[in-house]
N, C-alpha and C. Protein backbone atom coordinates (compact mmCIF):
# COMPACT_ATOMS: atom_id res chain seq x y z
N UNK A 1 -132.11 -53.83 0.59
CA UNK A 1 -132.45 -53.55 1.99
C UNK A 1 -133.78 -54.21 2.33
N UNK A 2 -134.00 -55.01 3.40
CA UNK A 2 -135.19 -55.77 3.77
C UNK A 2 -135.98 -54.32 4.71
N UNK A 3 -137.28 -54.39 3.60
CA UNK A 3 -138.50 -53.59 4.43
C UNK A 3 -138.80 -54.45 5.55
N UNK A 4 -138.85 -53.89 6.84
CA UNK A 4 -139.27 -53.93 8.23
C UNK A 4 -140.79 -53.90 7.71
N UNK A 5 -141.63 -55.00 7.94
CA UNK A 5 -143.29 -54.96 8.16
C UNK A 5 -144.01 -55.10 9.57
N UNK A 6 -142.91 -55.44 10.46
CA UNK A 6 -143.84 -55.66 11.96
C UNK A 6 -142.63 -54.59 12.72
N UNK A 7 -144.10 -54.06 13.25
CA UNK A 7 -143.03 -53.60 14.64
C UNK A 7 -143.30 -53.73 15.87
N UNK A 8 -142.90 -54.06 16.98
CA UNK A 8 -143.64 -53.94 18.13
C UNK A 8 -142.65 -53.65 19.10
N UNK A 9 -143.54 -52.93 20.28
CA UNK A 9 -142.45 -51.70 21.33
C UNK A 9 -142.94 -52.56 22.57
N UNK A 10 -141.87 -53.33 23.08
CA UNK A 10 -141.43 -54.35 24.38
C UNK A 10 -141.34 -53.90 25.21
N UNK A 11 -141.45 -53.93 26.47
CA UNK A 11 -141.01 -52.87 27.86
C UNK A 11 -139.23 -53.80 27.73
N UNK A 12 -138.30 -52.32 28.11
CA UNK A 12 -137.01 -52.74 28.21
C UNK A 12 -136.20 -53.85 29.27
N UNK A 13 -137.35 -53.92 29.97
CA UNK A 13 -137.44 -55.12 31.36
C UNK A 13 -137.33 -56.19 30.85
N UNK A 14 -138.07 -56.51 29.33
CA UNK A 14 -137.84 -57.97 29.14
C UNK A 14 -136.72 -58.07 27.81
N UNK A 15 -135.90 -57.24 27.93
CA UNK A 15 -135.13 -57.29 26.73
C UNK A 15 -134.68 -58.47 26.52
N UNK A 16 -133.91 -58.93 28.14
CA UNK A 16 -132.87 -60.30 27.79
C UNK A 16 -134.00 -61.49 27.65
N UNK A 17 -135.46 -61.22 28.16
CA UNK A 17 -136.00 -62.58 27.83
C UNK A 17 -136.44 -62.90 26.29
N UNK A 18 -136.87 -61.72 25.68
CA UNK A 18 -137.12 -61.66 24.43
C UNK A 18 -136.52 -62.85 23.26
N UNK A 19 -134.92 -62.73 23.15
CA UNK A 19 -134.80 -64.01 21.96
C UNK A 19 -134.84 -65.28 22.57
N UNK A 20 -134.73 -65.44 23.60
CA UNK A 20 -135.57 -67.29 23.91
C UNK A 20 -136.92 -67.11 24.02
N UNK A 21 -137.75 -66.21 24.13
CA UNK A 21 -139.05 -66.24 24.16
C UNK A 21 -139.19 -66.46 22.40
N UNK A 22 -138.89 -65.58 22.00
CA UNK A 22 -139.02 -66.05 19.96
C UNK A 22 -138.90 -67.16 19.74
N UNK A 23 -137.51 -67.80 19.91
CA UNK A 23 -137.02 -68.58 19.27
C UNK A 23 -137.97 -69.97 20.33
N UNK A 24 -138.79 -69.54 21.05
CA UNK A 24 -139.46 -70.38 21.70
C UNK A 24 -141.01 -70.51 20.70
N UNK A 25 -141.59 -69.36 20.44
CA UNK A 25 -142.39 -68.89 19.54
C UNK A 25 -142.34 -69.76 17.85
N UNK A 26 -141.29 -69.55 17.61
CA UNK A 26 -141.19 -70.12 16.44
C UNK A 26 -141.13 -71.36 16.10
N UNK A 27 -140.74 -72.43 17.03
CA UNK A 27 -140.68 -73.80 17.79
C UNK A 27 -142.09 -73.97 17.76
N UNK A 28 -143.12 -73.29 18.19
CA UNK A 28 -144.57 -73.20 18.65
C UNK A 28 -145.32 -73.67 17.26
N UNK A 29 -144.90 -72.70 16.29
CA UNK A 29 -145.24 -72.13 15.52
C UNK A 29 -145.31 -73.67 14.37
N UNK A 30 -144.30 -74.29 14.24
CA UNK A 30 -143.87 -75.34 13.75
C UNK A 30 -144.75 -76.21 14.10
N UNK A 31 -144.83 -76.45 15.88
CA UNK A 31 -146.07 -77.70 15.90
C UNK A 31 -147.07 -77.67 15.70
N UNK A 32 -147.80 -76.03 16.20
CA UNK A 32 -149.04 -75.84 15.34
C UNK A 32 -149.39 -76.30 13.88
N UNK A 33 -148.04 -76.11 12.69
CA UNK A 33 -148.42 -76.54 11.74
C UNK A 33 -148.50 -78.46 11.33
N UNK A 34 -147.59 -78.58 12.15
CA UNK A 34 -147.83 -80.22 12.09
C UNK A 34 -149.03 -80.52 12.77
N UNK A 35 -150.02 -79.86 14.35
CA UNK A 35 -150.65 -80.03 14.00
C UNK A 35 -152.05 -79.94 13.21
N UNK A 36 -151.94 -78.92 12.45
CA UNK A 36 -152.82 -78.77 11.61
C UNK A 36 -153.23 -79.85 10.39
N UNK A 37 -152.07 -79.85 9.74
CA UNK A 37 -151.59 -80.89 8.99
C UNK A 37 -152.66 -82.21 9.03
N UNK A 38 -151.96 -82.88 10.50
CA UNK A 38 -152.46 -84.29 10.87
C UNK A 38 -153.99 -83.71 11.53
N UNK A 39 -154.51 -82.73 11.49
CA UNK A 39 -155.88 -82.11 11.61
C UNK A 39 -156.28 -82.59 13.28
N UNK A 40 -155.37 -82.10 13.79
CA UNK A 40 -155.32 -82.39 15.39
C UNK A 40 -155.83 -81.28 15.78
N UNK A 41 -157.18 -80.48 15.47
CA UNK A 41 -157.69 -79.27 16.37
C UNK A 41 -157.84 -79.13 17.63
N UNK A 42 -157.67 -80.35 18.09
CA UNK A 42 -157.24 -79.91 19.91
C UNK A 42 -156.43 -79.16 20.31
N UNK A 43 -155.26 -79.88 19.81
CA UNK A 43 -153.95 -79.20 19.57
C UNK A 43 -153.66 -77.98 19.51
N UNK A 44 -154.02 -77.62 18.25
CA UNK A 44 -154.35 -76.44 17.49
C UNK A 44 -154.95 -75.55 18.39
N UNK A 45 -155.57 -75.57 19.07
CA UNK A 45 -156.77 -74.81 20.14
C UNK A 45 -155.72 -74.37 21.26
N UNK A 46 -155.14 -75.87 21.58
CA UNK A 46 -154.45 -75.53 22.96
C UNK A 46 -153.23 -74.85 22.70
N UNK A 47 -152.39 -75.24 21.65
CA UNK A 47 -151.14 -74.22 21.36
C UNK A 47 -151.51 -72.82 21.32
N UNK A 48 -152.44 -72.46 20.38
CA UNK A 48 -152.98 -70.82 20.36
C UNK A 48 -153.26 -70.14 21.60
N UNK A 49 -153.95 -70.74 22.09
CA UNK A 49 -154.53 -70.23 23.70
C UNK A 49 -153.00 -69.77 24.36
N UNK A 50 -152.35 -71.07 24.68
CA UNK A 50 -150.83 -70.91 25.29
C UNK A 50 -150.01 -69.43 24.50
N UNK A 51 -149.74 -69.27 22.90
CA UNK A 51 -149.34 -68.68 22.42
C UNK A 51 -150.29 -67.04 23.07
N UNK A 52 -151.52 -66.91 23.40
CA UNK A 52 -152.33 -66.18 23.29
C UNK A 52 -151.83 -65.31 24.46
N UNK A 53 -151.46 -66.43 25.65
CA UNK A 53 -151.82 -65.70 26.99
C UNK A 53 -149.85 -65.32 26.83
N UNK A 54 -149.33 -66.30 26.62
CA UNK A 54 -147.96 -65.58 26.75
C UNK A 54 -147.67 -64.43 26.04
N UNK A 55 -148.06 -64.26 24.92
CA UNK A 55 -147.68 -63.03 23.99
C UNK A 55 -148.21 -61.49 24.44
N UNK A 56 -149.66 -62.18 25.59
CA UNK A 56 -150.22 -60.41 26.26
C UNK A 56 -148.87 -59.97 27.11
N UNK A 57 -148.51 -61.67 28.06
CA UNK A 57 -147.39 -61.10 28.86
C UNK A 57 -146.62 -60.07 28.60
N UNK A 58 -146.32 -60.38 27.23
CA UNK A 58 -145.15 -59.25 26.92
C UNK A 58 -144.88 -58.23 26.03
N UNK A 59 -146.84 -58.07 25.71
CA UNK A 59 -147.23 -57.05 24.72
C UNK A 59 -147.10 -57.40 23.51
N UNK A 60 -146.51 -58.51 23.19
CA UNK A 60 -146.55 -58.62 21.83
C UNK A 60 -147.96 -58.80 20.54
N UNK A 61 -148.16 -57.87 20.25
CA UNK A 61 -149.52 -57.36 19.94
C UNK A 61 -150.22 -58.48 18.80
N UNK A 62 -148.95 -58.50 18.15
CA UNK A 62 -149.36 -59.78 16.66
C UNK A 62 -149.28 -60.81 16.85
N UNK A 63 -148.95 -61.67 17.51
CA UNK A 63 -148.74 -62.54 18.19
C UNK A 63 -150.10 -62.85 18.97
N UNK A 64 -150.28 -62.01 19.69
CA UNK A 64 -152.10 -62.29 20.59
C UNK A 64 -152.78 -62.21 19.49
N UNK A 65 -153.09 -61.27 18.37
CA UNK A 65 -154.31 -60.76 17.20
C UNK A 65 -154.18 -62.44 16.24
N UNK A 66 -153.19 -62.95 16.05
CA UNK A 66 -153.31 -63.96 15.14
C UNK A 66 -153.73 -65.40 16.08
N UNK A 67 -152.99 -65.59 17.30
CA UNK A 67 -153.36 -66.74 17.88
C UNK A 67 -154.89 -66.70 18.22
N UNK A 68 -155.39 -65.40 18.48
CA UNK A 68 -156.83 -65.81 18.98
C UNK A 68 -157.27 -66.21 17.43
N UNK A 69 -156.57 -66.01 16.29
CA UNK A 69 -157.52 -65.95 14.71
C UNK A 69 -157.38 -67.45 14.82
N UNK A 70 -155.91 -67.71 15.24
CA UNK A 70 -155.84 -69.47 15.29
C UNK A 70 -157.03 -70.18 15.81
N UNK A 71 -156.77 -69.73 16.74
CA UNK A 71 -158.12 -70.52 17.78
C UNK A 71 -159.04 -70.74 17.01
N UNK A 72 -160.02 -70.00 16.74
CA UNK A 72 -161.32 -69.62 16.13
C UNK A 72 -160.95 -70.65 15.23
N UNK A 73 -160.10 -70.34 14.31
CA UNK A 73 -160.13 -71.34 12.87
C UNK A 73 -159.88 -72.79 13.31
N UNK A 74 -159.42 -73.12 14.00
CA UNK A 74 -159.53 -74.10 15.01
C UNK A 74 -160.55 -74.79 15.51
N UNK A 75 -161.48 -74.23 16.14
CA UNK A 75 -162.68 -74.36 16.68
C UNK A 75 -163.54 -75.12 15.52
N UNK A 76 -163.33 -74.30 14.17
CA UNK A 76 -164.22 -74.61 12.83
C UNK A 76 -163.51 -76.10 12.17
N UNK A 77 -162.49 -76.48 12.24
CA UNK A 77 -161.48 -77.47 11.75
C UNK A 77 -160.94 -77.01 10.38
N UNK A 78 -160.90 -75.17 10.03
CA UNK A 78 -160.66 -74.82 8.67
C UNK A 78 -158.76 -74.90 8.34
N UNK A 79 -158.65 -75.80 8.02
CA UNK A 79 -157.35 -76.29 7.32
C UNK A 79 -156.97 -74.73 6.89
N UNK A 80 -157.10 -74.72 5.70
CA UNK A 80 -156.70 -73.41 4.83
C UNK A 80 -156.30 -72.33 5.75
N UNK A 81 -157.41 -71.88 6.16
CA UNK A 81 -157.14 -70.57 7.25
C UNK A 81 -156.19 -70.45 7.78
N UNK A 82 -156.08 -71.83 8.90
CA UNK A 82 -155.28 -71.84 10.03
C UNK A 82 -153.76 -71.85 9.11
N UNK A 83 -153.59 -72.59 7.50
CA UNK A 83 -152.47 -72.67 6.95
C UNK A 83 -152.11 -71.06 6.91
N UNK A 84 -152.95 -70.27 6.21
CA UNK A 84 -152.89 -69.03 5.67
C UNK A 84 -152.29 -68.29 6.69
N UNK A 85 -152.78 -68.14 7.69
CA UNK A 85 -152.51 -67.54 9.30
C UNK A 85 -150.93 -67.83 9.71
N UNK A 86 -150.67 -69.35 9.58
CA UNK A 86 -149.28 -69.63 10.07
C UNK A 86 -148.25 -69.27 8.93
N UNK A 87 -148.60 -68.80 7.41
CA UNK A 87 -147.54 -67.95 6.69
C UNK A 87 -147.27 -66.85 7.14
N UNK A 88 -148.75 -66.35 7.46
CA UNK A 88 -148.07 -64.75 8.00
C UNK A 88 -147.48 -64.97 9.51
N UNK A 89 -147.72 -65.97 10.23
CA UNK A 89 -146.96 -65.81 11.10
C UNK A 89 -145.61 -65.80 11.11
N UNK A 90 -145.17 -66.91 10.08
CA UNK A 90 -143.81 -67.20 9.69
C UNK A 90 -143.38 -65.75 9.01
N UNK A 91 -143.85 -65.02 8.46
CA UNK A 91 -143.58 -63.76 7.75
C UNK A 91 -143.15 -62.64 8.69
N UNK A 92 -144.10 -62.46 9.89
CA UNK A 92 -143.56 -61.62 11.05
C UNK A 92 -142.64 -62.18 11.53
N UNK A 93 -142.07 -63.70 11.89
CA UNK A 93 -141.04 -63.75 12.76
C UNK A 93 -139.56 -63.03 11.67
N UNK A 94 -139.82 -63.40 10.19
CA UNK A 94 -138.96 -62.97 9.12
C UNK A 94 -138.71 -61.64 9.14
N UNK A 95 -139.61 -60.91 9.50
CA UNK A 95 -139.48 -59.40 9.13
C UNK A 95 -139.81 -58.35 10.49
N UNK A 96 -139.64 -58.93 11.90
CA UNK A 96 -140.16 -58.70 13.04
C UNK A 96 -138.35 -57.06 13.39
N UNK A 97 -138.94 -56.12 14.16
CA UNK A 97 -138.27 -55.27 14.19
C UNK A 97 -139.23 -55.00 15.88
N UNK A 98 -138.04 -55.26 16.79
CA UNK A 98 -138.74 -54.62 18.69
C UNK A 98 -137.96 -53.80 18.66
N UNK A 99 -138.39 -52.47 19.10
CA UNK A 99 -137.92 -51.64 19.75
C UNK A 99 -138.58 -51.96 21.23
N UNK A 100 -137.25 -51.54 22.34
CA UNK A 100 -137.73 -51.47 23.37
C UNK A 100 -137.69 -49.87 23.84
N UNK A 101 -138.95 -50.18 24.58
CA UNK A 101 -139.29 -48.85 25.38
C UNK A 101 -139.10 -48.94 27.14
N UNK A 102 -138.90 -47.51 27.50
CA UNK A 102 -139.36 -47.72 28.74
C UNK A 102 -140.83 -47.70 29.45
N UNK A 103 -141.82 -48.22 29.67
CA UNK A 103 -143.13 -48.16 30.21
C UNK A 103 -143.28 -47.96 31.71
């Protein structure tokens, strides 16, 4: 049985936008690491920010807490970090559990 490690509670309003918003997320998630890679911290800066402000949209709590970590590590040009950061990101989309609520 796969342990659930993330959880986060969605307003039920955005239920149907939710899996193209992910599967939009995870797309994200990918170029951030390419550009990290090719050490494109512009990039890097501007994807997070984008990731930052969309993810308040819709409460998604881990999603805002790691992109602003992006940023920052970003800002510094720290390779490692920003690598370290995008496993666990890849780890929450792996093990991600929404309940929706009503708000």
């Amino acid at each position: 049985m796969n342990k659930v490690k993330y959880v986060e509670y969605i307003d039920r309003e955005f239920k149907t936008l939710i899996p193209g918003y992910l599967e939009a997320k995870e797309e994200e998630c990918k170029e951030i690491m390419r550009a990290v890679e090719s050490e494109n911290f512009d990039k890097v800066i501007y994807l997070s920010d984008r990731l930052y402000y969309s993810s308040a949209s819709y409460a998604f709590t881990f999603i805002e807490k790691i992109s602003a970590e992006m940023k920052y590590w970003g800002t510094l040009g720290e390779v490692s970090e920003l690598k370290r950061l995008l496993w666990k990101y890849k780890d929450y989309f792996d093990n991600l559990e929404i309940i929706y609520v009503d708000k």
